[in-house]
N, C-alpha and C. Protein backbone atom coordinates (compact mmCIF):
# COMPACT_ATOMS: atom_id res chain seq x y z
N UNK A 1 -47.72 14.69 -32.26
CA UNK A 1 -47.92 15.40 -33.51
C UNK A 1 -47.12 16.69 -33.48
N UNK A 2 -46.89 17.00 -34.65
CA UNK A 2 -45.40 18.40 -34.90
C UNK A 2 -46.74 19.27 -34.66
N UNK A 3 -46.03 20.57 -34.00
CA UNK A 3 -47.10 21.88 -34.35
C UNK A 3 -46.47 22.66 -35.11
N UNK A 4 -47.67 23.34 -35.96
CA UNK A 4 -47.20 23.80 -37.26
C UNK A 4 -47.05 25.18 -36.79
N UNK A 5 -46.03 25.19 -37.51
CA UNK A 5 -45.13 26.49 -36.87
C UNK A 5 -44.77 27.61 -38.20
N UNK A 6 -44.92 28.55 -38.46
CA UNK A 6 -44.93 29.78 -39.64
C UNK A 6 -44.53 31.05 -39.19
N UNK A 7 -42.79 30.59 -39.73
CA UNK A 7 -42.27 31.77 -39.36
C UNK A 7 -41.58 32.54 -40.11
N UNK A 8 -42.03 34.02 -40.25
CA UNK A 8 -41.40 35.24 -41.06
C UNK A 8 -40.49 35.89 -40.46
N UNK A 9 -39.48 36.24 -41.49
CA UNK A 9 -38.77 37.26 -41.42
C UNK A 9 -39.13 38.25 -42.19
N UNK A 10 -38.89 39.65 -41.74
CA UNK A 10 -38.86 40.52 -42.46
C UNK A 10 -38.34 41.69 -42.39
N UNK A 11 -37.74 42.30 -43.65
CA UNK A 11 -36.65 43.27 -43.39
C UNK A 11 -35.20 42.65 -43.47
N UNK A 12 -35.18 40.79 -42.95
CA UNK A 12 -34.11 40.56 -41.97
C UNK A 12 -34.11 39.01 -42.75
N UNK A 13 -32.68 39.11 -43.04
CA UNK A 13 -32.37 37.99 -43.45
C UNK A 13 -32.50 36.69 -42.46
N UNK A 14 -33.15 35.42 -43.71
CA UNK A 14 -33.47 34.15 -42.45
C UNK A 14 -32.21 33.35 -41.94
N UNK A 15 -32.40 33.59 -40.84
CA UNK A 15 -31.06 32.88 -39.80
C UNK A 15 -31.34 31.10 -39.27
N UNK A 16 -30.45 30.27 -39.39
CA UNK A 16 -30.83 28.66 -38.73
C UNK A 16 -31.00 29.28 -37.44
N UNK A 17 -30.20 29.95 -36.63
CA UNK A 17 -30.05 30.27 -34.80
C UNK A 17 -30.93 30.81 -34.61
N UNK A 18 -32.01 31.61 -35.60
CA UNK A 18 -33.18 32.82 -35.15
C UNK A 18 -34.20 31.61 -35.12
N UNK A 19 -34.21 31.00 -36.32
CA UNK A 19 -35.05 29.61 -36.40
C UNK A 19 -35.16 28.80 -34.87
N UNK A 20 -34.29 28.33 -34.62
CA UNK A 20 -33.61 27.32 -33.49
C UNK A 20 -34.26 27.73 -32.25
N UNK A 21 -33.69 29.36 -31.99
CA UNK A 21 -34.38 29.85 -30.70
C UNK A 21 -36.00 29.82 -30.61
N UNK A 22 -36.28 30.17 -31.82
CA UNK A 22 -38.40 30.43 -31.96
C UNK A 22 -38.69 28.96 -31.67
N UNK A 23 -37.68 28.14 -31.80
CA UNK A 23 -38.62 26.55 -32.17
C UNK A 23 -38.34 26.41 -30.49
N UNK A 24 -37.45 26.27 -29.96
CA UNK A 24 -37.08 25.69 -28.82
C UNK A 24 -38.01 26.92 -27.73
N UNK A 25 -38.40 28.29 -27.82
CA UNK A 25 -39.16 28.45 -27.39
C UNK A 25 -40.82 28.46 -27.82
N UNK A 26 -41.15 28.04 -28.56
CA UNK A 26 -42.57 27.05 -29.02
C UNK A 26 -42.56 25.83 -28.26
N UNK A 27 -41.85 24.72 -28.25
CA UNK A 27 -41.82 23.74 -27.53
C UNK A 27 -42.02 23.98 -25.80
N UNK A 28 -41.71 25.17 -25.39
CA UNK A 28 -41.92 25.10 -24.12
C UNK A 28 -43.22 25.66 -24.11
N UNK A 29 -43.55 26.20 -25.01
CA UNK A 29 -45.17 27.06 -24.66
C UNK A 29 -46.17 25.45 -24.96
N UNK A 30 -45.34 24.76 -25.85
CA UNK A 30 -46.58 23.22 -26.24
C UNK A 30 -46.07 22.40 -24.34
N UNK A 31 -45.50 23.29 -23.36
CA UNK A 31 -45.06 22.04 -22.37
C UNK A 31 -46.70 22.99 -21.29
N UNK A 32 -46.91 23.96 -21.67
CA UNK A 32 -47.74 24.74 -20.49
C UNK A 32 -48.93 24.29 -21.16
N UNK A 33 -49.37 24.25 -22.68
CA UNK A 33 -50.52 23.85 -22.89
C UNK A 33 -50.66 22.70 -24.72
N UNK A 34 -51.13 21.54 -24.12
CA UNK A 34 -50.89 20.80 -25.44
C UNK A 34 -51.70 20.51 -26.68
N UNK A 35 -53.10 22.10 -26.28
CA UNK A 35 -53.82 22.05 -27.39
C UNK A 35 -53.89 23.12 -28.14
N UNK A 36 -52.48 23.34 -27.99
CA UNK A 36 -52.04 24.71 -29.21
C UNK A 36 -52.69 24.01 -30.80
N UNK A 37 -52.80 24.75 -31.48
CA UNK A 37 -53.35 24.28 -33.10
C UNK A 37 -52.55 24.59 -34.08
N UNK A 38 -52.03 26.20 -33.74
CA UNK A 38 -50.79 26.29 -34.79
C UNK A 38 -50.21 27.65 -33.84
N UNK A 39 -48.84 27.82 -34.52
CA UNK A 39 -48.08 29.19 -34.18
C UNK A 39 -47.46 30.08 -35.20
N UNK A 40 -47.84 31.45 -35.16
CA UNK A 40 -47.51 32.05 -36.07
C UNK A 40 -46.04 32.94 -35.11
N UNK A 41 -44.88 33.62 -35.93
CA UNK A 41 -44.09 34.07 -35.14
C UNK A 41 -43.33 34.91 -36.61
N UNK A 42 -43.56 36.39 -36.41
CA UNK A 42 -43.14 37.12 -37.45
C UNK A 42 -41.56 38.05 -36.70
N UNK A 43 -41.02 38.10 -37.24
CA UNK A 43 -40.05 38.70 -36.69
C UNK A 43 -39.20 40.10 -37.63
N UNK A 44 -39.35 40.86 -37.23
CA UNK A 44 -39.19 41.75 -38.05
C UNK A 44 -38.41 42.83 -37.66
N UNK A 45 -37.40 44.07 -38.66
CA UNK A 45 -36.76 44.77 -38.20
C UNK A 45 -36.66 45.94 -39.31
N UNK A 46 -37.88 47.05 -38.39
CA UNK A 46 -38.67 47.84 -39.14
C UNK A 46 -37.81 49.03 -39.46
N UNK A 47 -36.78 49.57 -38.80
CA UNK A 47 -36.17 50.79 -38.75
C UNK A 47 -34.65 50.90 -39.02
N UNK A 48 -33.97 51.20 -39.63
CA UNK A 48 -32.53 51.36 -39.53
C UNK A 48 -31.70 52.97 -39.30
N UNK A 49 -32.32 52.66 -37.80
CA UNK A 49 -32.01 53.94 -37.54
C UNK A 49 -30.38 54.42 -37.07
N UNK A 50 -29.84 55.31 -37.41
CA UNK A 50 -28.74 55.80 -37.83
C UNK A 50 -27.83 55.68 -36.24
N UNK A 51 -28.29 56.09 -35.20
CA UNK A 51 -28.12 56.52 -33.57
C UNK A 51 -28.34 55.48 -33.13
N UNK A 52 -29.22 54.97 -33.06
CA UNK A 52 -30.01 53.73 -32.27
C UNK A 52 -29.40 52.80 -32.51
N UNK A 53 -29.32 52.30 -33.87
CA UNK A 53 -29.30 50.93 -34.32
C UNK A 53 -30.47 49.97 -34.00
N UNK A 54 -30.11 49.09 -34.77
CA UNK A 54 -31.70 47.90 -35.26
C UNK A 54 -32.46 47.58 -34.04
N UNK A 55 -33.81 47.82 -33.75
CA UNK A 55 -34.72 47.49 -32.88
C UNK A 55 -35.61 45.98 -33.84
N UNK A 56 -35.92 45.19 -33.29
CA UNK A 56 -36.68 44.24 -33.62
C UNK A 56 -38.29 44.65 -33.17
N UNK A 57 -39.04 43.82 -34.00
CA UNK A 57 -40.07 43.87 -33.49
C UNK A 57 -40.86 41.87 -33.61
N UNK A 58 -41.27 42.02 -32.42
CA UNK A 58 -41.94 40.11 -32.62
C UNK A 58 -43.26 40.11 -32.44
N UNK A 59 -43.99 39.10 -32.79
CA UNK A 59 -45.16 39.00 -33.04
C UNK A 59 -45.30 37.74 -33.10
N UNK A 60 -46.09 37.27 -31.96
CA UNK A 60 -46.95 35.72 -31.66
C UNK A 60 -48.25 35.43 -31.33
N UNK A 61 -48.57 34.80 -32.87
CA UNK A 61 -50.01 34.26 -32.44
C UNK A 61 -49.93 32.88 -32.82
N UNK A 62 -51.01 32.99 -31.59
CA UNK A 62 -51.18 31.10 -30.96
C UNK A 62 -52.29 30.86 -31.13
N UNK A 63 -52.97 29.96 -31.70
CA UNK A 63 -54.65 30.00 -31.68
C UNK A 63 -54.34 27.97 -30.74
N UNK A 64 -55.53 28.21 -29.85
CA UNK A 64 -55.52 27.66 -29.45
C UNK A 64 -57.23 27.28 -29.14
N UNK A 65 -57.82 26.26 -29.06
CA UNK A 65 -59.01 26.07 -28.83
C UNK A 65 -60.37 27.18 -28.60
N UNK A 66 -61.03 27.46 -29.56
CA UNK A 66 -61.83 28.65 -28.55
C UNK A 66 -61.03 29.98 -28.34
N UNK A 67 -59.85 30.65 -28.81
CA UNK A 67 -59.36 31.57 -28.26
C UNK A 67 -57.68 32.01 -29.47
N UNK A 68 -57.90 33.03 -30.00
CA UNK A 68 -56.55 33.60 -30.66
C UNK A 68 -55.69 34.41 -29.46
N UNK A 69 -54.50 34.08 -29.16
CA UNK A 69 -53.46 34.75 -28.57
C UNK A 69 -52.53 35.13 -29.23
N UNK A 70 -52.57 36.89 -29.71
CA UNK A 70 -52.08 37.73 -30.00
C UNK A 70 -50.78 38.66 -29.12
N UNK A 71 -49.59 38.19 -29.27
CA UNK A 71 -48.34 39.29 -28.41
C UNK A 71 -47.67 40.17 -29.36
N UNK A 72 -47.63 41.20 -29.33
CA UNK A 72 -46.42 42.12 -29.94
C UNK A 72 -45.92 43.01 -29.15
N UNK A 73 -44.46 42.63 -29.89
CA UNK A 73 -44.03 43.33 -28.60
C UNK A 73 -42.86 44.11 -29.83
N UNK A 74 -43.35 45.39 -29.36
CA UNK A 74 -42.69 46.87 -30.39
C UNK A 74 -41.71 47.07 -30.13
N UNK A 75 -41.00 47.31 -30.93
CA UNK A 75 -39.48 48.13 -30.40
C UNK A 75 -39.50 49.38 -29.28
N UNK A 76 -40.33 49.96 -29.48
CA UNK A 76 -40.32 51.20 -28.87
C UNK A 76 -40.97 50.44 -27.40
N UNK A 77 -40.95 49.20 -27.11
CA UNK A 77 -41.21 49.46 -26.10
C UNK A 77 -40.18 49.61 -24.92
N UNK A 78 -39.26 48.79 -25.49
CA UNK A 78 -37.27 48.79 -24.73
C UNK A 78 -36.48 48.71 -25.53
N UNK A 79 -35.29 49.58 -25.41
CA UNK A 79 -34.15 49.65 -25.92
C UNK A 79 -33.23 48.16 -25.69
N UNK A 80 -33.71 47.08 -25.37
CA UNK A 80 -33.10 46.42 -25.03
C UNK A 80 -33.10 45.35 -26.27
N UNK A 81 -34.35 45.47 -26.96
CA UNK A 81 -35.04 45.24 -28.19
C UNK A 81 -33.61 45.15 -29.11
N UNK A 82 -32.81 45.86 -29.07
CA UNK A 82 -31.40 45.85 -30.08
C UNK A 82 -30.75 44.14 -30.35
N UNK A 83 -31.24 43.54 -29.66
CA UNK A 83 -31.20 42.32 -29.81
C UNK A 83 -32.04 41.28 -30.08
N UNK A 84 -32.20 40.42 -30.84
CA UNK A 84 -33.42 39.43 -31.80
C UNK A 84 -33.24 38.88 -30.96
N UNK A 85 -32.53 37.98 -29.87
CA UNK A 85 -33.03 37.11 -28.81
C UNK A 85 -33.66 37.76 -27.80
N UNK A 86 -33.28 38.95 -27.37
CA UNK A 86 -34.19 39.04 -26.00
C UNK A 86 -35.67 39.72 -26.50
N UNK A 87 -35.67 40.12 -27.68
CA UNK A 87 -37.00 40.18 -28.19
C UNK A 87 -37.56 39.52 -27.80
N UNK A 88 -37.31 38.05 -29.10
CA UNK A 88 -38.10 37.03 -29.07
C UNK A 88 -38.56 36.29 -27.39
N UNK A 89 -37.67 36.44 -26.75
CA UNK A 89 -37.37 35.86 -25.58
C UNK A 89 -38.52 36.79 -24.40
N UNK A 90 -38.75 37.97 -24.89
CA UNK A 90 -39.75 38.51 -23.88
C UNK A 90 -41.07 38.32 -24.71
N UNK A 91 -41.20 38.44 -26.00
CA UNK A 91 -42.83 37.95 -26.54
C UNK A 91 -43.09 36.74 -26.20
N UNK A 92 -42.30 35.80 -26.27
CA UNK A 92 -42.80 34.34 -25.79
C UNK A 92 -43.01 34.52 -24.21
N UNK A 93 -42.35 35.06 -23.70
CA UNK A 93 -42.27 35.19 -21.68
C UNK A 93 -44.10 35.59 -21.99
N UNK A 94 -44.26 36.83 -22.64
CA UNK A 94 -45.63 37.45 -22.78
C UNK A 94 -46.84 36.39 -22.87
N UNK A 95 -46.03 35.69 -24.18
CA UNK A 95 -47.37 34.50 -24.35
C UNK A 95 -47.32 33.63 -23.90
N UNK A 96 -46.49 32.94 -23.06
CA UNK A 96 -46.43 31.85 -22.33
C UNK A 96 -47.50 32.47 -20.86
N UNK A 97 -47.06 33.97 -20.57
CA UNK A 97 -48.62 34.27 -19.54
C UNK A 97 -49.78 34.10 -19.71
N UNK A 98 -49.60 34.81 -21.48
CA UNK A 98 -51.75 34.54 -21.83
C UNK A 98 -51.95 33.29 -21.29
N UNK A 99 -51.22 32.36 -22.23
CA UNK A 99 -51.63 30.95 -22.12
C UNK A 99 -51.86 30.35 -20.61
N UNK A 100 -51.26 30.64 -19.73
CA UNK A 100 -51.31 30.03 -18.38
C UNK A 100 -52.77 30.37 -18.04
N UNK A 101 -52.99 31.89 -17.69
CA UNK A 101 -54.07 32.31 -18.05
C UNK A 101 -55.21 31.83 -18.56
N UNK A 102 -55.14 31.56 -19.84
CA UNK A 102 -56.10 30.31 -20.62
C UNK A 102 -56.29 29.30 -19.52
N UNK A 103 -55.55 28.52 -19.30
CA UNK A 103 -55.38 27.30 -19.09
C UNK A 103 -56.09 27.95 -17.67
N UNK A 104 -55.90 28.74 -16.84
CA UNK A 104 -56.25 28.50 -15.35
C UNK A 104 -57.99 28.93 -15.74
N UNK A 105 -58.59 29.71 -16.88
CA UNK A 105 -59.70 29.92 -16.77
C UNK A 105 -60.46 28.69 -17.54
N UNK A 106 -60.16 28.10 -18.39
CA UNK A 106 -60.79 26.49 -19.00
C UNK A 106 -60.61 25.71 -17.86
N UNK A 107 -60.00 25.32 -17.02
CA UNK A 107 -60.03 24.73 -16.20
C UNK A 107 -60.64 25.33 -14.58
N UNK A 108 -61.38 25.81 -14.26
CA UNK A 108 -61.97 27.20 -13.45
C UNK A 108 -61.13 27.15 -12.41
N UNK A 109 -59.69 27.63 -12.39
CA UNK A 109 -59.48 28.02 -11.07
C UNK A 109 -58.56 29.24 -10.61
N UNK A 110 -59.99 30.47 -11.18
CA UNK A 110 -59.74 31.62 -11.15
C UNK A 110 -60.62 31.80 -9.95
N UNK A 111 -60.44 32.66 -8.84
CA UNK A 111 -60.63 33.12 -7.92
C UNK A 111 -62.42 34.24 -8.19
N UNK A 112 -63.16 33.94 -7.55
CA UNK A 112 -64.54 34.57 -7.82
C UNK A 112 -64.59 35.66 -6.61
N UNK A 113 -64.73 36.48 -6.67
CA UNK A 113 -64.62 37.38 -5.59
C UNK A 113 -66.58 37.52 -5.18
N UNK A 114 -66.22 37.62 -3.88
CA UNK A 114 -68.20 38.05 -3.54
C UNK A 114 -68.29 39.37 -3.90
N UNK A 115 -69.73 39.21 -5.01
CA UNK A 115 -70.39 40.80 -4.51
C UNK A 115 -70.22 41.59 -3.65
N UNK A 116 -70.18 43.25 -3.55
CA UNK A 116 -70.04 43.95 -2.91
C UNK A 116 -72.07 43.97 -2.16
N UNK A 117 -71.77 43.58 -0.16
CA UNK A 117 -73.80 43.56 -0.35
C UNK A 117 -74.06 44.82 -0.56
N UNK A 118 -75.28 44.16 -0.85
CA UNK A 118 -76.70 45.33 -0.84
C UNK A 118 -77.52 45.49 -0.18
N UNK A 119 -78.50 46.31 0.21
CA UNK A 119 -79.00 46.62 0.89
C UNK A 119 -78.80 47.86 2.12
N UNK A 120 -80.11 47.74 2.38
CA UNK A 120 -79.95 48.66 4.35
C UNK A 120 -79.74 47.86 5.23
């Protein structure tokens, strides 16, 4: 089954290659977990700043069983951001962690640490 995929631009004219990259990295996040439900992926380019030049900003949510996974990842957080692929390319890196994450705690094999004892 296709996963339904809803993706904005904004600010920023819609590109086939901006398309292409979000889809081909969605497909690898449906390879870590295959009960994604839908994906949202906004992509946006909030500032046109004069010095700087264009920072992106991305935004991925994944709802997935029991659980919304929310990434944004701001311009201001790297200058490296000047580019719509390595944006996109580090919010998905981001949510491809939640999700593992997910997946290692639905399936329990997260590490339980012992109580600190008590007593005299």
């Amino acid at each position: 089954m296709e996963l339904p995929l809803q993706l904005q631009f904004r600010n920023l004219d819609h590109s086939p290659a901006i398309e292409a990259a979000v889809r081909k990295h969605v497909d690898k996040l449906k390879s870590f977990n295959g009960d994604i439900i839908s994906c949202r992926v906004a992509i946006e380019s909030p500032h046109k700043h004069q010095y700087k030049g264009k920072l992106y900003h991305v935004v991925v949510d994944v709802h997935v069983p029991g659980k919304e996974i929310v990434v944004s990842r701001a311009p201001d957080d790297q200058q490296a951001h000047e580019d719509v692929y390595v944006a996109i390319r580090d919010a998905f890196d981001a949510a491809r962690r939640q999700i593992q994450d997910y997946v290692r705690i639905r399936r329990g094999k997260v590490k339980a640490h012992e109580p600190p004892p008590q007593g005299a």
